[in-house]
C-alpha atoms as a PDB file:
ATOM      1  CA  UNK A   1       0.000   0.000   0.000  1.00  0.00           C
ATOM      2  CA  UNK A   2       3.071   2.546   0.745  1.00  0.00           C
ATOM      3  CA  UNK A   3       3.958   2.072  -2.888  1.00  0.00           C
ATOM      4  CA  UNK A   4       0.588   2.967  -4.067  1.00  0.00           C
ATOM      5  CA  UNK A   5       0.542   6.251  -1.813  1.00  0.00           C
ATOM      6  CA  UNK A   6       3.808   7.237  -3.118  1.00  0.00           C
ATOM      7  CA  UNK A   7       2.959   6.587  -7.039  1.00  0.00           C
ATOM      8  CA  UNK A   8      -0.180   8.371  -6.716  1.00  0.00           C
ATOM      9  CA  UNK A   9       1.803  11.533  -4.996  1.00  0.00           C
ATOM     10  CA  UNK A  10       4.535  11.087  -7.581  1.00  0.00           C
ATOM     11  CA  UNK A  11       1.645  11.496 -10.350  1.00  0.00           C
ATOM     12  CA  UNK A  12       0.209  14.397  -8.522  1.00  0.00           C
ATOM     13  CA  UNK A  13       3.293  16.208  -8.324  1.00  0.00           C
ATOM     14  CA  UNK A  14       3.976  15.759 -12.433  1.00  0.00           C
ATOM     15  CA  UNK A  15       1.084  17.121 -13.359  1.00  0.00           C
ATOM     16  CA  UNK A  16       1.611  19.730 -10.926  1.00  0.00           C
ATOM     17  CA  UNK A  17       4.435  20.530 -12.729  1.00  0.00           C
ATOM     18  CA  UNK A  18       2.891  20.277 -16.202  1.00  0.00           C
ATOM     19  CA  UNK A  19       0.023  22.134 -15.011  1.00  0.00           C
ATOM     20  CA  UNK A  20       2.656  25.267 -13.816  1.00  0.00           C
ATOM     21  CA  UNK A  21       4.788  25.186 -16.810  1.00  0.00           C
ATOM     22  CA  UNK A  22       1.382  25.519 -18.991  1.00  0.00           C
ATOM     23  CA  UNK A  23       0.597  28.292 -17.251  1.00  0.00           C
ATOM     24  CA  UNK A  24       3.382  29.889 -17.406  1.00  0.00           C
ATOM     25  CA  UNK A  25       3.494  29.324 -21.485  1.00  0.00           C
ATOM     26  CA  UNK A  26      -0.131  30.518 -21.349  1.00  0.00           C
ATOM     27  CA  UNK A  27       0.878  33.676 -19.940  1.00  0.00           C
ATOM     28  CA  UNK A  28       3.540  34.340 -22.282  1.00  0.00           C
ATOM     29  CA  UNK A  29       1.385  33.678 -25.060  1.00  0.00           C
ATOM     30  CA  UNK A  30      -1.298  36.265 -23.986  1.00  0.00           C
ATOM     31  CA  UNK A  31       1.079  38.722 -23.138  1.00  0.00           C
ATOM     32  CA  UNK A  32       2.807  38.099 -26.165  1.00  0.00           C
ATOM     33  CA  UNK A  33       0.035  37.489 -28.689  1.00  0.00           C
ATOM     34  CA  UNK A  34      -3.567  39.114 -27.558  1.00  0.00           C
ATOM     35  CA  UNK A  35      -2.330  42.032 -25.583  1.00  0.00           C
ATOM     36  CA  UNK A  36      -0.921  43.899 -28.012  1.00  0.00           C
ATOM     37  CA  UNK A  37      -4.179  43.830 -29.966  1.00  0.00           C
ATOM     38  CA  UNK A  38      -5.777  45.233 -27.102  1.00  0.00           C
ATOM     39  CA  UNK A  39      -3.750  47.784 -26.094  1.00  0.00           C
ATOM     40  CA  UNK A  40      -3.942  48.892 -30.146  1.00  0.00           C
ATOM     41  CA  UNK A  41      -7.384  48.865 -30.030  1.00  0.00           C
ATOM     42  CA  UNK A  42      -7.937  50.954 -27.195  1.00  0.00           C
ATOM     43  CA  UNK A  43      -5.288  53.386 -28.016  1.00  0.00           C
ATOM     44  CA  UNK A  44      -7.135  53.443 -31.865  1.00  0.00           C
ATOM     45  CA  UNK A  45     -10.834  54.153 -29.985  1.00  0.00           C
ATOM     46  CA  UNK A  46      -9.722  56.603 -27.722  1.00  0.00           C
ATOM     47  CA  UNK A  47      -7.426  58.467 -29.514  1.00  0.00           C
ATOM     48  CA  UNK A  48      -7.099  58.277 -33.416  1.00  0.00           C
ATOM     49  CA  UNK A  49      -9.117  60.603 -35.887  1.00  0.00           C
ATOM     50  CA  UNK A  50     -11.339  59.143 -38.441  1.00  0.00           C
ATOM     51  CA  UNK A  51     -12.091  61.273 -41.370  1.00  0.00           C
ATOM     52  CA  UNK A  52     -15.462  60.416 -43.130  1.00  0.00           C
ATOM     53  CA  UNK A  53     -15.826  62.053 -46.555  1.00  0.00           C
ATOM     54  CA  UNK A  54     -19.461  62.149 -47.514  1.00  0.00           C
ATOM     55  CA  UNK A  55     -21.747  65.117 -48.545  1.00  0.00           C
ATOM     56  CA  UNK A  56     -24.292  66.944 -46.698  1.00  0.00           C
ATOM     57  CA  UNK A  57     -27.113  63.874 -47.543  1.00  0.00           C
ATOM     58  CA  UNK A  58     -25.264  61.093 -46.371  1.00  0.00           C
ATOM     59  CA  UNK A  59     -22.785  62.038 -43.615  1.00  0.00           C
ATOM     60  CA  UNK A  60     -25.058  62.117 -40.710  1.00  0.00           C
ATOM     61  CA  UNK A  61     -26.048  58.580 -41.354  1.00  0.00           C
ATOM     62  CA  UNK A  62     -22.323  57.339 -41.500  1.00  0.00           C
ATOM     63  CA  UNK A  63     -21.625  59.654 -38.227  1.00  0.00           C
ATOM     64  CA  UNK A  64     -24.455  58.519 -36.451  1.00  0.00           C
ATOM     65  CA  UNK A  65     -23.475  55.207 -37.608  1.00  0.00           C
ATOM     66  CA  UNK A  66     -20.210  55.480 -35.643  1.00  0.00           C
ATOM     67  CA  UNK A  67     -21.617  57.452 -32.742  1.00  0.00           C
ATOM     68  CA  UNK A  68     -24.573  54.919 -32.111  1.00  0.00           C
ATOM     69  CA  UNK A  69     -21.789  51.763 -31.674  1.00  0.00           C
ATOM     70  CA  UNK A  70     -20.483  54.020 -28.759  1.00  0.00           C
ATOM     71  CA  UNK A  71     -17.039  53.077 -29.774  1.00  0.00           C
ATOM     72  CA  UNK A  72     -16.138  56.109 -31.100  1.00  0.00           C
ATOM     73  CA  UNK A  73     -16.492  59.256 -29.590  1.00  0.00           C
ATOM     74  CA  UNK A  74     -17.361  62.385 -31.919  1.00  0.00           C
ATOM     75  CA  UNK A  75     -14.251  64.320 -30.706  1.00  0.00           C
ATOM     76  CA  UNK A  76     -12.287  61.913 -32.946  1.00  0.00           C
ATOM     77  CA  UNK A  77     -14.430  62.294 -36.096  1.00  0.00           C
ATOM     78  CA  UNK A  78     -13.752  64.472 -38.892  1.00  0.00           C
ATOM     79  CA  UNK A  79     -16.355  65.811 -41.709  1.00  0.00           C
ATOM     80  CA  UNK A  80     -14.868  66.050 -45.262  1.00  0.00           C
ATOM     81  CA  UNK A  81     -17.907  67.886 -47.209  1.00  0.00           C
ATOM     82  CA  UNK A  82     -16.209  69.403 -50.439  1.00  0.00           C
ATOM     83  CA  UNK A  83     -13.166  68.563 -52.329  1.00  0.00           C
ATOM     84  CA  UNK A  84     -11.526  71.715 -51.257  1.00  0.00           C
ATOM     85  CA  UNK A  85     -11.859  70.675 -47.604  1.00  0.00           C
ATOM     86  CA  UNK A  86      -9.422  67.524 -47.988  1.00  0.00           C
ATOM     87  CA  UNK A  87      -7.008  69.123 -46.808  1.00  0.00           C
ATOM     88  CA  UNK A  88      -8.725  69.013 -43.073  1.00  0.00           C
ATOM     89  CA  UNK A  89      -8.095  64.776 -42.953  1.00  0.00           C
ATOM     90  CA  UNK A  90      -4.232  65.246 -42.505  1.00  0.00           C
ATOM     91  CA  UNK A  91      -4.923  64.333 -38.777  1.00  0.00           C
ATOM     92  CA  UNK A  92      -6.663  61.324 -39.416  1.00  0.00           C
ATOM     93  CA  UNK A  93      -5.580  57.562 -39.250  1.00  0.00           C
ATOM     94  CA  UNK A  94      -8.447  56.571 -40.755  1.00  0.00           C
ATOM     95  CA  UNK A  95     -10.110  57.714 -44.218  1.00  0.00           C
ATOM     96  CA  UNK A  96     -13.874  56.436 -44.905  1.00  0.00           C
ATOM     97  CA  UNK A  97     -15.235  57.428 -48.270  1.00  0.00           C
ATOM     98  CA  UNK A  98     -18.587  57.362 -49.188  1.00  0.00           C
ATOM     99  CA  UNK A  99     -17.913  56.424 -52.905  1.00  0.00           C
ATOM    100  CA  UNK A 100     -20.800  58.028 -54.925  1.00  0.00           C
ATOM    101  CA  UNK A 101     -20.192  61.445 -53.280  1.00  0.00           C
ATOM    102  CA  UNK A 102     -16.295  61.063 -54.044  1.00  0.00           C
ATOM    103  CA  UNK A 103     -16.173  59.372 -57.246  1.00  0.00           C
ATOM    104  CA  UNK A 104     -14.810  61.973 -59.423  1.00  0.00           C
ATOM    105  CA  UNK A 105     -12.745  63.084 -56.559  1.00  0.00           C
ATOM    106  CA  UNK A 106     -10.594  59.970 -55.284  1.00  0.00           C
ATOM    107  CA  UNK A 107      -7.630  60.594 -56.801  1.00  0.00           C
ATOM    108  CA  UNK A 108      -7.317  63.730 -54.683  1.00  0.00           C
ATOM    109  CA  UNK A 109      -8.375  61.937 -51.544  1.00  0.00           C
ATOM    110  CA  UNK A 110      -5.667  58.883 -52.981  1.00  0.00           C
ATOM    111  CA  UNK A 111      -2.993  61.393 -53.113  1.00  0.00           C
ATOM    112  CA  UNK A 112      -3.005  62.613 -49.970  1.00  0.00           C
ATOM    113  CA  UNK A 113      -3.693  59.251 -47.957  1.00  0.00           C
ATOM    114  CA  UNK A 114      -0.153  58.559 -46.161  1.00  0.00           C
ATOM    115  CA  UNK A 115       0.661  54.547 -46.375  1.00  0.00           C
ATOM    116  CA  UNK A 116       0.191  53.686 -42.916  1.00  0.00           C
ATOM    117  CA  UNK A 117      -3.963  55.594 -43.263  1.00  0.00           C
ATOM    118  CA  UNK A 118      -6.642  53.085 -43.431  1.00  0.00           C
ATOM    119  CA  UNK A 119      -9.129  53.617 -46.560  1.00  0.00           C
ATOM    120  CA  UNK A 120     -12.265  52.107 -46.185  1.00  0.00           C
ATOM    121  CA  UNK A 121     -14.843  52.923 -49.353  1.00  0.00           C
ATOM    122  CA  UNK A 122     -18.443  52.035 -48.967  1.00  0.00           C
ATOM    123  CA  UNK A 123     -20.481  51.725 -51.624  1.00  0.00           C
ATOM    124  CA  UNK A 124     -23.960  50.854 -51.049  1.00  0.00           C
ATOM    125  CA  UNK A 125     -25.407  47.740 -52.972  1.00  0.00           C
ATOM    126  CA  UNK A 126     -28.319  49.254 -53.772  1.00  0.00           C
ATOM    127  CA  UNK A 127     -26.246  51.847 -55.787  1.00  0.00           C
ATOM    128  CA  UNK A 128     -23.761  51.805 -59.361  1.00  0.00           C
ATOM    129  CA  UNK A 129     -20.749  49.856 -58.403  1.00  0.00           C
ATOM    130  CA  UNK A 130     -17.399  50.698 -58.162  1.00  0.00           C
ATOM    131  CA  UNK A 131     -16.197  50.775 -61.990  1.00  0.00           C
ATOM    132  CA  UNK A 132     -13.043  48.213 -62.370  1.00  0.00           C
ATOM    133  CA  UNK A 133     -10.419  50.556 -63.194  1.00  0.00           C
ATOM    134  CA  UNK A 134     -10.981  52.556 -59.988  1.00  0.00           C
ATOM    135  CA  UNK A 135     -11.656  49.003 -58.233  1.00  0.00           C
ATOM    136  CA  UNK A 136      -8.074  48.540 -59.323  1.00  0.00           C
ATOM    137  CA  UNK A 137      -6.692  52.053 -58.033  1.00  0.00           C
ATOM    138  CA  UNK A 138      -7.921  51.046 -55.353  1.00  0.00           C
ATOM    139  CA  UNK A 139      -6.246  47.896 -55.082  1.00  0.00           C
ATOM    140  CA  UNK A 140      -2.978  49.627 -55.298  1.00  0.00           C
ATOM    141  CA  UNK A 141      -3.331  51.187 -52.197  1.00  0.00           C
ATOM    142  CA  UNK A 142      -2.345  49.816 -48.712  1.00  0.00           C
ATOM    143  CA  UNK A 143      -4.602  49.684 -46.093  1.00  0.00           C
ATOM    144  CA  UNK A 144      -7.913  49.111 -48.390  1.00  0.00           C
ATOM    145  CA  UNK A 145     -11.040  47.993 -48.242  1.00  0.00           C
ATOM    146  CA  UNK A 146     -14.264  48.230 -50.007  1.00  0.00           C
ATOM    147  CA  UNK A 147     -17.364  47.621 -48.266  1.00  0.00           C
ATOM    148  CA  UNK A 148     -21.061  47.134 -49.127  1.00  0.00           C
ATOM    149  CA  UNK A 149     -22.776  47.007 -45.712  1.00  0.00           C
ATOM    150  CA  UNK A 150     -23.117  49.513 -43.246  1.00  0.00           C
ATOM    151  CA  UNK A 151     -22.583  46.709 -40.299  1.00  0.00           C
ATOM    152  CA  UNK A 152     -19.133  45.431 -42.357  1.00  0.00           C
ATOM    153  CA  UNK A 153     -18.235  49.409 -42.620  1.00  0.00           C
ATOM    154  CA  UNK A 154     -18.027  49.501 -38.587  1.00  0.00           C
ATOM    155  CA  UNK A 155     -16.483  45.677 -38.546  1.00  0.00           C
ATOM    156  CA  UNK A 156     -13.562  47.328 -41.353  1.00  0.00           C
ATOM    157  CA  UNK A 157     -12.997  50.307 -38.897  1.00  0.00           C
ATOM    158  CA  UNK A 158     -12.540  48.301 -36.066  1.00  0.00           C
ATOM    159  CA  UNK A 159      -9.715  45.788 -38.150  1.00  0.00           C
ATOM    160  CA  UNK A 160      -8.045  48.489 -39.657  1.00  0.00           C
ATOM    161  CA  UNK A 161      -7.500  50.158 -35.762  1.00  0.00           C
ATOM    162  CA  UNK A 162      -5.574  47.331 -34.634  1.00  0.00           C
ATOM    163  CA  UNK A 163      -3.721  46.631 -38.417  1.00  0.00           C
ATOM    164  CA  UNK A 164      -2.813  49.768 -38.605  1.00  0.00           C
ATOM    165  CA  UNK A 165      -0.887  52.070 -36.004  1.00  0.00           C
ATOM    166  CA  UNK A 166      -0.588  55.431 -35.446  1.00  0.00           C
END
């Protein structure tokens, strides 16, 4: 029976051990792997400057659309009415175009967008799509996406936060 008693501790102390050192690895791996996500992510919601260029008809939708998540506080949201107001998204980490009010404009908006800026077009479905030469301008550009849904438009905002970094 002694035997018994001591095989049973010795099994109780190995996976002790195995239980310790997997913990320890766990750590490592969230401190490692998930919190810098986080920490870019809450740095991106509380800090960085979105730019939204729409016109006078559809901005408040996208802003409210924004606002209403409560992610985003309105401080950190810039309004790009007219082509000759570009020049006020220089601050902002984050470009969102509304494409059928920008169409003829994009190259302008394309030229100024720095590398490390998140684009994100939407284009509604319900609207003309996005011809394929511009679809391929587009395409050349880091940082990208194009987006048909309003609920994939706050999902892209959200991705390109932590992708991207100030």
């Amino acid at each position: 029976m002694p035997s018994a008693l001591r095989l049973f501790e010795l099994l109780h102390l190995a996976a002790w051990v195995i239980a310790l050192i997997v913990g320890f690895f766990g750590v490592i791996a969230v401190v490692r792997g998930v919190a810098p996500v986080l920490w870019r992510l809450g740095n991106g919601l509380a800090n960085r400057q979105i730019a939204i260029f729409a016109k006078v008809d559809n901005l408040p939708s996208l802003k409210s659309l924004l606002l209403d998540s409560k992610l985003l506080k309105n401080k950190n949201i810039i309004d790009v009415t007219a082509p000759g107001d570009i020049g006020r998204a220089k601050a902002a980490t984050v470009y969102i175009v509304f494409w059928h009010d920008w169409a003829d404009d994009i190259d302008a908006i394309l030229n100024q967008k720095p590398d490390s800026c998140a684009l994100i077009v939407y284009s509604p479905y319900d609207r003309e799509k996005i011809p394929t030469e511009q679809m391929k301008k587009l395409d050349g550009k880091r940082h990208t996406a194009v987006t048909n849904f309003r609920g994939r438009l706050l999902n892209d905002i959200i991705t390109s936060m932590i992708t991207t970094s100030e």
